[in-house]
N, C-alpha and C. Protein backbone atom coordinates (compact mmCIF):
# COMPACT_ATOMS: atom_id res chain seq x y z
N UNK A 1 33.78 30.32 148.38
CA UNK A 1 34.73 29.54 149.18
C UNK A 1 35.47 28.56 148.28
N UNK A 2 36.48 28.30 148.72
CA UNK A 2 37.75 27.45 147.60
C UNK A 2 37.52 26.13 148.31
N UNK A 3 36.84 24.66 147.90
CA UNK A 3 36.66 23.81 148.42
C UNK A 3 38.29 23.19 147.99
N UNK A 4 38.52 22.38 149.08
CA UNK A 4 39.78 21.44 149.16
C UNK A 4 39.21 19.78 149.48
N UNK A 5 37.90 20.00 149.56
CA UNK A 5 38.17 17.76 150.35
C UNK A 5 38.19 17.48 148.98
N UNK A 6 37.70 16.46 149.02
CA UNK A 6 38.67 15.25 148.18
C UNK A 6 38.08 15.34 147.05
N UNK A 7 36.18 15.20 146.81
CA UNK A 7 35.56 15.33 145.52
C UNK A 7 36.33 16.83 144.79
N UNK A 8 36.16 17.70 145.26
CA UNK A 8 36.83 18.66 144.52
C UNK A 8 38.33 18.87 144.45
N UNK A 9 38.89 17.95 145.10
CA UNK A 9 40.71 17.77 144.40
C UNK A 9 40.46 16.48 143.77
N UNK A 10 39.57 16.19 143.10
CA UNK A 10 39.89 14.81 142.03
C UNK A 10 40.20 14.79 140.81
N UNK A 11 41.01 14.23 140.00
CA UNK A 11 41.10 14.56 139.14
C UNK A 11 40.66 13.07 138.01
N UNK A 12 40.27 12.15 138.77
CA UNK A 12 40.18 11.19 138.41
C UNK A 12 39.13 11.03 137.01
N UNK A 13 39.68 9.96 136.16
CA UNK A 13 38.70 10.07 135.10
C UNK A 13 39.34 10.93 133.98
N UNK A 14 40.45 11.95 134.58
CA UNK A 14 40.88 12.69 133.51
C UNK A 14 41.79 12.18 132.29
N UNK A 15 42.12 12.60 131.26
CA UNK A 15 42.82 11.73 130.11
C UNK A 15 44.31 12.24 130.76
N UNK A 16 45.12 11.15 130.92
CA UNK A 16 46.46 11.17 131.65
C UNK A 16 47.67 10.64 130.27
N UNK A 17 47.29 10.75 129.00
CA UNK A 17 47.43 9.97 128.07
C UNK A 17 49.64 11.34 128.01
N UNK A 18 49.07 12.40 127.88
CA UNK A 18 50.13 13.20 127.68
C UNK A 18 50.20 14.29 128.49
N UNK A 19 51.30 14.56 129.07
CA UNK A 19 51.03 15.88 130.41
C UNK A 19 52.39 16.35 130.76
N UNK A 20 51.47 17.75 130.36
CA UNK A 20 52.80 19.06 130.21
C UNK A 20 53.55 19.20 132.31
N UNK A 21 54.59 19.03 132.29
CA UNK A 21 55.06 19.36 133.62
C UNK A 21 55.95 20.61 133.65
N UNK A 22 55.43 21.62 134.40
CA UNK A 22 56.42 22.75 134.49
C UNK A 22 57.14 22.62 135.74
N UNK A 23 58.60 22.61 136.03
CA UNK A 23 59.52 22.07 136.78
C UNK A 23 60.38 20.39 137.45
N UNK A 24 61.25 20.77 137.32
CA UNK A 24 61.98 19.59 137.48
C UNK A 24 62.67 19.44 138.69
N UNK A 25 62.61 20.12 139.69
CA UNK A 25 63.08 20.18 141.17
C UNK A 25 62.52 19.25 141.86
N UNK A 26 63.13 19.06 143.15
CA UNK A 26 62.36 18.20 143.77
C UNK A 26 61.39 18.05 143.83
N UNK A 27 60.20 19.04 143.97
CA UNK A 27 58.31 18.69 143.68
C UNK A 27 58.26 18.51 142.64
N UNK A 28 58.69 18.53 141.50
CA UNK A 28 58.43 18.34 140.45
C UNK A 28 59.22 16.79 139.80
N UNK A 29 60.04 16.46 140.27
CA UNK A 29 60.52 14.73 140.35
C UNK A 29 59.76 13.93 141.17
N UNK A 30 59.13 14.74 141.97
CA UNK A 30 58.28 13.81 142.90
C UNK A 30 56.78 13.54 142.16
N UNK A 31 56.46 14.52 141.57
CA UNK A 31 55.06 14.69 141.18
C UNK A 31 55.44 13.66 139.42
N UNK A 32 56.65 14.18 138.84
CA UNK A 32 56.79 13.12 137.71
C UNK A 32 56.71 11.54 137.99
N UNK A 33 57.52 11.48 139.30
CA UNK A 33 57.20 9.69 139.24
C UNK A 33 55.80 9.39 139.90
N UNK A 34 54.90 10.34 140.27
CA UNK A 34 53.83 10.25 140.92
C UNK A 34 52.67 10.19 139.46
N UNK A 35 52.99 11.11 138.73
CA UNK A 35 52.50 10.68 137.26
C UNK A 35 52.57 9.45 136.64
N UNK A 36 54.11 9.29 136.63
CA UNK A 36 54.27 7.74 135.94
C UNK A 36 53.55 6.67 136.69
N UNK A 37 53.46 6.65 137.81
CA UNK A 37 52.17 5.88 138.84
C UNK A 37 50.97 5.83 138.16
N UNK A 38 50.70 6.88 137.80
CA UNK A 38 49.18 6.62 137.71
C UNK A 38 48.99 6.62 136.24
N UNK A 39 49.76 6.14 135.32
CA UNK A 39 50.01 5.75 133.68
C UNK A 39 49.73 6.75 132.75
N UNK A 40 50.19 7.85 133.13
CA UNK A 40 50.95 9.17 132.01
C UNK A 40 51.91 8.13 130.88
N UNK A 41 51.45 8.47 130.19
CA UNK A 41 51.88 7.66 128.87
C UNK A 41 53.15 8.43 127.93
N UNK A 42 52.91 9.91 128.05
CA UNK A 42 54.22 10.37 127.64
C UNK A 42 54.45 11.83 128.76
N UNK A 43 55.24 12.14 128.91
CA UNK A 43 55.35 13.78 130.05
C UNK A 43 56.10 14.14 129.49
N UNK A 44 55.97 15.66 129.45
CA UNK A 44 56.43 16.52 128.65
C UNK A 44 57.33 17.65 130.02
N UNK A 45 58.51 17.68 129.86
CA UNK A 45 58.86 18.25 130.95
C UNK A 45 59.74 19.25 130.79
N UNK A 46 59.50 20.86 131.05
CA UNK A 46 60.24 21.93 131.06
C UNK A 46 60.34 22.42 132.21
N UNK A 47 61.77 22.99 132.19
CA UNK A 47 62.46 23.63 133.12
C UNK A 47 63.47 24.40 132.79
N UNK A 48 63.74 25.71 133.60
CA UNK A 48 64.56 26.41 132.92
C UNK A 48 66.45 26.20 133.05
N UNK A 49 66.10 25.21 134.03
CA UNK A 49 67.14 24.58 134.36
C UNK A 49 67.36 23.09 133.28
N UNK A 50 68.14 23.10 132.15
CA UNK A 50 68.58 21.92 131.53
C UNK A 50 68.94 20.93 131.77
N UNK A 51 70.22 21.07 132.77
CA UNK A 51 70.16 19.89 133.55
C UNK A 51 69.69 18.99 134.33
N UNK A 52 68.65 19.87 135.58
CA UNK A 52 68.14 19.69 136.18
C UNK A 52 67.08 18.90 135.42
N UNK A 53 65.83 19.09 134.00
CA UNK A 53 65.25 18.43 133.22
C UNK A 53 65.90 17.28 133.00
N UNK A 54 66.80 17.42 132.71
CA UNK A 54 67.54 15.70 132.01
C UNK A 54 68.14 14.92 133.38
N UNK A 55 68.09 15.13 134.41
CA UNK A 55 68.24 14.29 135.62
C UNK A 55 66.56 13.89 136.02
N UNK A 56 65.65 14.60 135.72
CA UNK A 56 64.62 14.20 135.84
C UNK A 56 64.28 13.23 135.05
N UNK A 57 64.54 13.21 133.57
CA UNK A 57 64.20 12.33 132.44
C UNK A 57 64.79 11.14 132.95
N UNK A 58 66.06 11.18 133.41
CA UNK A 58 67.09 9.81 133.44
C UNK A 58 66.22 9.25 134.85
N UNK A 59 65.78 9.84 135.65
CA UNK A 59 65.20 9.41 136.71
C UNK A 59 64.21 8.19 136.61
N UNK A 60 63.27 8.48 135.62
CA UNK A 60 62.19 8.20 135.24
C UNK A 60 62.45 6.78 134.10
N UNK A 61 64.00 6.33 133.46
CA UNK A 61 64.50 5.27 132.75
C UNK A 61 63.50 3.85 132.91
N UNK A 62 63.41 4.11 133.92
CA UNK A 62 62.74 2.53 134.21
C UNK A 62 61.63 2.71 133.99
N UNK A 63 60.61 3.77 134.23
CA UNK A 63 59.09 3.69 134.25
C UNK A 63 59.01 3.76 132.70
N UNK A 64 57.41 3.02 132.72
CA UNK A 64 57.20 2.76 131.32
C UNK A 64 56.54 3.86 130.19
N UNK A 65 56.72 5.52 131.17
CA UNK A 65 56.44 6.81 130.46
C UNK A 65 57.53 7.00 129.92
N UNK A 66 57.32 7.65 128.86
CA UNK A 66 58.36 8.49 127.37
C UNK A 66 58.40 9.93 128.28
N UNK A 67 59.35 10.34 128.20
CA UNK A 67 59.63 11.62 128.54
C UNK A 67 60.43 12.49 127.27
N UNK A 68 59.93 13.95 127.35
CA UNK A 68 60.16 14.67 126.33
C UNK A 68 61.01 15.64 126.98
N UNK A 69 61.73 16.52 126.85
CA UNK A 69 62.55 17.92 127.77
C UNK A 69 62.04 18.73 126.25
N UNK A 70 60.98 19.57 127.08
CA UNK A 70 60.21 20.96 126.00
C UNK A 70 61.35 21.83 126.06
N UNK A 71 61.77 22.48 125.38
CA UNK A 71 62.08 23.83 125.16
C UNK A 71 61.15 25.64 125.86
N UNK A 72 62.28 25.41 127.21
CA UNK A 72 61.36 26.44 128.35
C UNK A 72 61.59 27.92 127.46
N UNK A 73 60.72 28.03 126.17
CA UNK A 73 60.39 29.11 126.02
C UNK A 73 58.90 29.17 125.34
N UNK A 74 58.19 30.60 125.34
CA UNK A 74 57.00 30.33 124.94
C UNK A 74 56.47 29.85 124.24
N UNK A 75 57.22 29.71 123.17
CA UNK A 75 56.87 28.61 121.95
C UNK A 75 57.09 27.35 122.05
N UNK A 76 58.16 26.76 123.05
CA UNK A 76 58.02 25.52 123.18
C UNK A 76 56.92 25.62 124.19
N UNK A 77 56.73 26.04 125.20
CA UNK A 77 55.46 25.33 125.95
C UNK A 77 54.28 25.76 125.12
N UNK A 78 54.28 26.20 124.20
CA UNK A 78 52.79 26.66 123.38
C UNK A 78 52.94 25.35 122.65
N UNK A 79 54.14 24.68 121.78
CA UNK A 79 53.44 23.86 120.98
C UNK A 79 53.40 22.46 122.00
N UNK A 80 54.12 22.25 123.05
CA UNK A 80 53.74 21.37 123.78
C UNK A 80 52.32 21.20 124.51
N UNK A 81 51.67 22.18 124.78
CA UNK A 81 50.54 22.09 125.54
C UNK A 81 49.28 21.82 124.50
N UNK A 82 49.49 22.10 123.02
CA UNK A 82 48.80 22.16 121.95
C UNK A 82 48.83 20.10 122.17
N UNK A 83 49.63 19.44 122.48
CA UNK A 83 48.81 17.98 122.24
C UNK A 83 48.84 17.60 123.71
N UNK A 84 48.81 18.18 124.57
CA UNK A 84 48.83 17.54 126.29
C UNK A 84 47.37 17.92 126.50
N UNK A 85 47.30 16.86 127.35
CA UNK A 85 45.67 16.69 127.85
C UNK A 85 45.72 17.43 129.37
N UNK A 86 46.94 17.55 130.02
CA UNK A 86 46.89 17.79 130.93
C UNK A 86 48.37 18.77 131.97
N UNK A 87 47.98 19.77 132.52
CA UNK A 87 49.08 20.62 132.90
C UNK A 87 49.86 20.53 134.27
N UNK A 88 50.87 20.29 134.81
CA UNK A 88 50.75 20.37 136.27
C UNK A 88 52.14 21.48 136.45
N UNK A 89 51.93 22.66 137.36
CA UNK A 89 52.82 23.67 137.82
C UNK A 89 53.69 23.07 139.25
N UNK A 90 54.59 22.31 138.77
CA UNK A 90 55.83 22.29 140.35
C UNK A 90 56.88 23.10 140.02
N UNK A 91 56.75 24.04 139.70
CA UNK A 91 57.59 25.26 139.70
C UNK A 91 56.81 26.30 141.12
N UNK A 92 58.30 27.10 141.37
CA UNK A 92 57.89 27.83 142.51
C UNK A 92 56.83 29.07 142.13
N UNK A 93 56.70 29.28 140.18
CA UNK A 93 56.01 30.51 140.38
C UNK A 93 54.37 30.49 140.30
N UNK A 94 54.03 31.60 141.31
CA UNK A 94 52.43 31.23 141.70
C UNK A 94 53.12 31.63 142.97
N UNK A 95 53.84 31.36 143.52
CA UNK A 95 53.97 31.33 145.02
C UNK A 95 53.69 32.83 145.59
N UNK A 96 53.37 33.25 146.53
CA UNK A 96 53.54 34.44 147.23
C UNK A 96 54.77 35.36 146.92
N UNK A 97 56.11 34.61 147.26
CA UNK A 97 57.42 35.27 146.71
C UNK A 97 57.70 35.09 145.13
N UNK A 98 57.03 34.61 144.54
CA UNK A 98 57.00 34.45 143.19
C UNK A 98 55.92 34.96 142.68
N UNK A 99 55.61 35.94 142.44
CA UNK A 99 53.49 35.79 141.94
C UNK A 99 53.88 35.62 140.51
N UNK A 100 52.70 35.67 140.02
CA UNK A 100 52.59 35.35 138.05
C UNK A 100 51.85 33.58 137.49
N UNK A 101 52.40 33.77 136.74
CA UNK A 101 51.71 32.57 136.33
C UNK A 101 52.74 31.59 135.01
N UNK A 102 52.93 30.74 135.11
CA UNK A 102 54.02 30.20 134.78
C UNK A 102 53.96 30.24 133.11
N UNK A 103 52.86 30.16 132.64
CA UNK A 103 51.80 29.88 131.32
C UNK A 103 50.69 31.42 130.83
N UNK A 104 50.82 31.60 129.92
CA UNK A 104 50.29 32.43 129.42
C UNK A 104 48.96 32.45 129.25
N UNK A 105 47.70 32.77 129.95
CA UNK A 105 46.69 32.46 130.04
C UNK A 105 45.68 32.38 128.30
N UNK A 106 46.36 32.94 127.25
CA UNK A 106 45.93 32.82 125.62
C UNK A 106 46.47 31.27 124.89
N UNK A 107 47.30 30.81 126.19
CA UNK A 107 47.65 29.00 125.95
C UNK A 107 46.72 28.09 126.29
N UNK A 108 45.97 28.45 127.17
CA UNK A 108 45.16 27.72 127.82
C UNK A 108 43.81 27.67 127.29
N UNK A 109 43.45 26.46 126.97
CA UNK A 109 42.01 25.81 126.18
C UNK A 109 41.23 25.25 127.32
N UNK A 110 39.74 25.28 126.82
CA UNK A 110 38.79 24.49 127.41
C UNK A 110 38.86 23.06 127.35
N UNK A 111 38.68 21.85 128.70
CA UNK A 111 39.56 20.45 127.72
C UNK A 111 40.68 20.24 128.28
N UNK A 112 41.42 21.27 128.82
CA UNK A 112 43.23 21.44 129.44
C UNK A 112 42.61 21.20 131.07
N UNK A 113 43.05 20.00 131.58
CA UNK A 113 42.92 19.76 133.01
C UNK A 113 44.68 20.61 133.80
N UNK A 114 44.18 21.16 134.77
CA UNK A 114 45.83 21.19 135.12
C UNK A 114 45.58 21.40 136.41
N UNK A 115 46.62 21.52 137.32
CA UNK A 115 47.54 21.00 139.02
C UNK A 115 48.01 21.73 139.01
N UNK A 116 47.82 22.78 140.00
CA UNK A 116 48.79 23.56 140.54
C UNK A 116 49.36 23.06 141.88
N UNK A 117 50.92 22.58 142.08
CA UNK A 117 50.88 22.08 143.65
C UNK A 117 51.44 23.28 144.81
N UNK A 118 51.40 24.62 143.93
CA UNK A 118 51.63 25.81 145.01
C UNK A 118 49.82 25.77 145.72
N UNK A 119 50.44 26.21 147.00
CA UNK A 119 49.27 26.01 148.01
C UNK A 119 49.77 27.90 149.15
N UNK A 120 50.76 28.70 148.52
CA UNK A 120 50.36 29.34 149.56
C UNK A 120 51.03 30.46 148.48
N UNK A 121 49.88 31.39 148.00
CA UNK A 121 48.69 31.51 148.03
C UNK A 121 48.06 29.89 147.20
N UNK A 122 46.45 29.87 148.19
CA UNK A 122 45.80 28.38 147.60
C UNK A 122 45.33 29.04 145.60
N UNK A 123 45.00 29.88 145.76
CA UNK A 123 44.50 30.30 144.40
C UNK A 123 45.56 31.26 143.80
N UNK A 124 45.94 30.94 142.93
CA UNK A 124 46.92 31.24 141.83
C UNK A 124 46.66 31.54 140.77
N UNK A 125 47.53 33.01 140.08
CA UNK A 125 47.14 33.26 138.74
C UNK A 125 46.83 31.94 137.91
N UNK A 126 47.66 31.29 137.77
CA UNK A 126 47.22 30.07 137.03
C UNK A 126 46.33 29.53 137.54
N UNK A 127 45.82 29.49 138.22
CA UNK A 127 44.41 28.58 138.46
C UNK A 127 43.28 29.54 138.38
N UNK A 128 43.20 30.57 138.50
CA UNK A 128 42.31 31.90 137.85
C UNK A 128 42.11 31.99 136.71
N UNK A 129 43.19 32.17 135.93
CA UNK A 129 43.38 32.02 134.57
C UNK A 129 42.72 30.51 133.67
N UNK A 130 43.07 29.46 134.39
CA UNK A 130 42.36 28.10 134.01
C UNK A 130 41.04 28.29 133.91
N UNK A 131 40.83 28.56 135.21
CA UNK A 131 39.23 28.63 135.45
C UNK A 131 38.56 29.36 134.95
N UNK A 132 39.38 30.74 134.47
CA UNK A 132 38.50 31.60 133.41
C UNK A 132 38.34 30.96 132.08
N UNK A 133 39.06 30.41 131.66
CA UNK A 133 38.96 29.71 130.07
C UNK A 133 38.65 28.48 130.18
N UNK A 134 37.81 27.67 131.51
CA UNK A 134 37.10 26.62 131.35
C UNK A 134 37.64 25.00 131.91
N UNK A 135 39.12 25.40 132.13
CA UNK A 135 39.90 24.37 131.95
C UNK A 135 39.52 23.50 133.62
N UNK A 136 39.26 21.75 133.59
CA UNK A 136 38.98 21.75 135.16
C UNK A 136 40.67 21.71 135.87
N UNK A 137 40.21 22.41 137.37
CA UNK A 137 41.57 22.50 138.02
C UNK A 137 41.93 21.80 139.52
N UNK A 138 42.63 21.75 139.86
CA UNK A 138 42.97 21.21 141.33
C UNK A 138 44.31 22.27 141.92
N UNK A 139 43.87 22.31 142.97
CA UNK A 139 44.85 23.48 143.58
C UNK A 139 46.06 22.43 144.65
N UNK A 140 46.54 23.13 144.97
CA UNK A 140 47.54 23.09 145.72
C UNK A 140 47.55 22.48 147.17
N UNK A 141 46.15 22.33 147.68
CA UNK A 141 45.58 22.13 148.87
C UNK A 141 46.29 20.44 148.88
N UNK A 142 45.91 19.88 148.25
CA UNK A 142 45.90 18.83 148.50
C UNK A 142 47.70 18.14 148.75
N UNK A 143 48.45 18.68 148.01
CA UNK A 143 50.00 18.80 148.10
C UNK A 143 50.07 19.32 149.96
N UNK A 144 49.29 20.49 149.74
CA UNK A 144 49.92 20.55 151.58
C UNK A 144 49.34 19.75 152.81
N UNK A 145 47.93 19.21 152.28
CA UNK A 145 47.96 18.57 153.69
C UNK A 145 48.36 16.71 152.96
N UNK A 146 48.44 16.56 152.30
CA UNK A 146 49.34 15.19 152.16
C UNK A 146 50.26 15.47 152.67
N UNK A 147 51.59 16.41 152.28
CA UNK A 147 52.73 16.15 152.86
C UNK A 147 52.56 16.40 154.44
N UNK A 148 51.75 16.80 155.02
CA UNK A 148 51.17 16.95 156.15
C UNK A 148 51.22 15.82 156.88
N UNK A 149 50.15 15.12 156.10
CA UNK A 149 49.81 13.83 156.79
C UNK A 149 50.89 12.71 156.81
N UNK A 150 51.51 12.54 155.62
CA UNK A 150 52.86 11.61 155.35
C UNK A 150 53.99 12.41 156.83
N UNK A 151 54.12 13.56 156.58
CA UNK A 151 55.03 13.82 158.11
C UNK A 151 54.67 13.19 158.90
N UNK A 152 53.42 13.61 159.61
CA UNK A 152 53.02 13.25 160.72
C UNK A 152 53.15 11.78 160.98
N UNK A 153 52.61 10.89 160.02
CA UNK A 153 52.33 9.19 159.92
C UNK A 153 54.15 9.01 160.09
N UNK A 154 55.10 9.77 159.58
CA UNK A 154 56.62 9.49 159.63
C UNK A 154 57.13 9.84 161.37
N UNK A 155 56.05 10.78 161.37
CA UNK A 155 56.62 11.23 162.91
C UNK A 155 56.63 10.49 164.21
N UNK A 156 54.79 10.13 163.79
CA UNK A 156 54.27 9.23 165.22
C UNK A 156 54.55 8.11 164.97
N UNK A 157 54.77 7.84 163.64
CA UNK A 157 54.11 5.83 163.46
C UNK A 157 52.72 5.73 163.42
N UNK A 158 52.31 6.78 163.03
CA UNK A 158 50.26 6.72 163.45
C UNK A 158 49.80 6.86 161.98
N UNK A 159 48.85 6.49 161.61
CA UNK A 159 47.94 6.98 160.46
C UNK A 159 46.69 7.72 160.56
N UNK A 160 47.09 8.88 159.86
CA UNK A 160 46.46 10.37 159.93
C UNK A 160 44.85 10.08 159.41
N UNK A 161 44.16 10.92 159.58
CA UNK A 161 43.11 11.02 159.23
C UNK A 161 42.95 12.29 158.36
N UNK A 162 43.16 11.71 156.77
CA UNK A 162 43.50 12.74 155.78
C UNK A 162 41.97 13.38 155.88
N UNK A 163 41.00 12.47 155.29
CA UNK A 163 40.05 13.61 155.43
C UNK A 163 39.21 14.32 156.42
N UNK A 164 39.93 14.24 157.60
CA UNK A 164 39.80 15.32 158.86
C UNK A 164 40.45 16.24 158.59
N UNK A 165 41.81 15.91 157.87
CA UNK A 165 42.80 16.85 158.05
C UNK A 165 42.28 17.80 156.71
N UNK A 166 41.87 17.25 155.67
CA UNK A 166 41.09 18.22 154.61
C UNK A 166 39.72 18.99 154.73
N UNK A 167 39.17 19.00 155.51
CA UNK A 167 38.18 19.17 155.96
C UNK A 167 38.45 20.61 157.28
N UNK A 168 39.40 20.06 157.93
CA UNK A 168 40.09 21.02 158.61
C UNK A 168 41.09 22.37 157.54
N UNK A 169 41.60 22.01 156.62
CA UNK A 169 42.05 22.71 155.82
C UNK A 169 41.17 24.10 155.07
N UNK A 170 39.91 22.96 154.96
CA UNK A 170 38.75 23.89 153.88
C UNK A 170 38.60 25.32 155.09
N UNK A 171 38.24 24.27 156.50
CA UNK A 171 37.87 25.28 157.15
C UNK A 171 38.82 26.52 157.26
N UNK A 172 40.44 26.25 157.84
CA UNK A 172 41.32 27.48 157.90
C UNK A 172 41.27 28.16 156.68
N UNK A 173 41.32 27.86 155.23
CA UNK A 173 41.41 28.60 154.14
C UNK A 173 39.95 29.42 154.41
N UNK A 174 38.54 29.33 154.58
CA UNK A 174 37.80 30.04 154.35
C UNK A 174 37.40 31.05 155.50
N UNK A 175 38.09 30.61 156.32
CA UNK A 175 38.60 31.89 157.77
C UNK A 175 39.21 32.79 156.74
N UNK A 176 40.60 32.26 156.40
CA UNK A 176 41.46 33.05 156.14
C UNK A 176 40.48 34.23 155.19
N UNK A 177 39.71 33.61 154.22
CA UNK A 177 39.63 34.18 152.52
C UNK A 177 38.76 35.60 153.64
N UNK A 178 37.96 35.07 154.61
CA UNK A 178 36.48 35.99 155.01
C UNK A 178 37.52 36.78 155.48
N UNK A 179 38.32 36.70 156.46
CA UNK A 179 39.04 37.58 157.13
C UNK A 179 39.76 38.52 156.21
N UNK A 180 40.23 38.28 155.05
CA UNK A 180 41.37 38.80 153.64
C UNK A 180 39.81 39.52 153.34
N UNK A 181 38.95 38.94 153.13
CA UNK A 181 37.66 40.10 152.24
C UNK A 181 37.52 41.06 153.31
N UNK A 182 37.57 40.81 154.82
CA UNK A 182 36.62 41.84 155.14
C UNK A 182 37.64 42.79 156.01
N UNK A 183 39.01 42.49 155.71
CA UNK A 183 40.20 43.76 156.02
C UNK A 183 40.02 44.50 154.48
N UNK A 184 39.68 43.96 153.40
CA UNK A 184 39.97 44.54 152.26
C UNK A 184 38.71 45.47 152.16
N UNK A 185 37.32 45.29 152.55
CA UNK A 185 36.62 45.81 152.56
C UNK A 185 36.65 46.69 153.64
N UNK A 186 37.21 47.05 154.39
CA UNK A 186 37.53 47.92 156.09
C UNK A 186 38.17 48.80 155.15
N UNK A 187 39.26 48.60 154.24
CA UNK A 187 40.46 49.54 153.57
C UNK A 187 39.57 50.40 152.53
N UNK A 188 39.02 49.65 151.57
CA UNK A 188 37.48 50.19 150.82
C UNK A 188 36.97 51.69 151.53
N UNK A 189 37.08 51.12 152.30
CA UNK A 189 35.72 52.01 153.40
C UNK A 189 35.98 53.57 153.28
């Protein structure tokens, strides 16, 4: 089962010192100043979109993180991830209409914390791939029922009860996974 409450989406404690960001779109400007929050000291940010990277960088002027614009090819994210402590995917690929994995799983070291904030599918080549070479990970879960809960608290004026609402999450994902194993095992048959 793919746990989602909170001990297992933590990432806390992790070295936030340098961190590779793949995308610069809106989840990914959101998740950069959400970095600079929590004192990312330099972010390293590729996108295959150029501009789109350097509106992100200029975004970020005031916060007291250094921002880098990597070079979105394999060699730039290879030698960028070679000094980042830490990875986060706000790019769309991973997604269902996107599958793959944004990062080449022979990039990825034991030591490499990384975020995936795709949540549908919850488990992603990249987070397969992490987890096979050791790296600790956090999925996507937690991106969907936050923005969940922030709607809702925008909707009613009420304050949500996140970890009901994560807790409720774990549960629909491990419906889902039993139900996905045991059509796959019916097809087996």
């Amino acid at each position: 089962m793919i746990r989602t409450g909170e001990r297992a989406c933590n990432l806390s404690g992790v070295d936030r010192d340098r961190v590779l960001l793949i995308g610069a779109g809106g989840a990914g400007t959101a998740v950069a100043h959400a970095l600079a929050d929590l004192g990312v000291r330099r972010l390293l940010v590729v996108d295959l979109d150029a501009e789109r990277a350097t509106r992100l960088a200029t975004s970020l002027d005031a916060a007291p993180t250094e921002v880098a614009i990597v070079d979105p090819t394999r060699a730039g994210v290879a030698v960028a991830l070679k000094s980042a402590a830490g990875l986060v995917n706000a790019s769309p690929m991973g997604m269902a209409a996107h599958p793959g994995s944004p990062v080449p799983q022979e990039l990825l070291r034991p030591g490499l914390w990384l975020a995936d904030i795709v949540y549908r599918p919850l488990e992603t080549a990249l987070l397969a791939d992490a987890r096979a070479v050791g790296c600790t990970v956090l999925s996507g879960a937690g991106m969907a029922v936050h923005q969940a809960a922030d709607a809702f608290e925008l909707i009613t004026d009420r304050e949500p009860d996140r970890a009901a609402m994560l807790r409720d999450f774990d549960e629909l994902v491990a419906a889902e996974t039993s139900l996905s194993r045991d059509t796959t095992e019916e097809r087996n048959r």
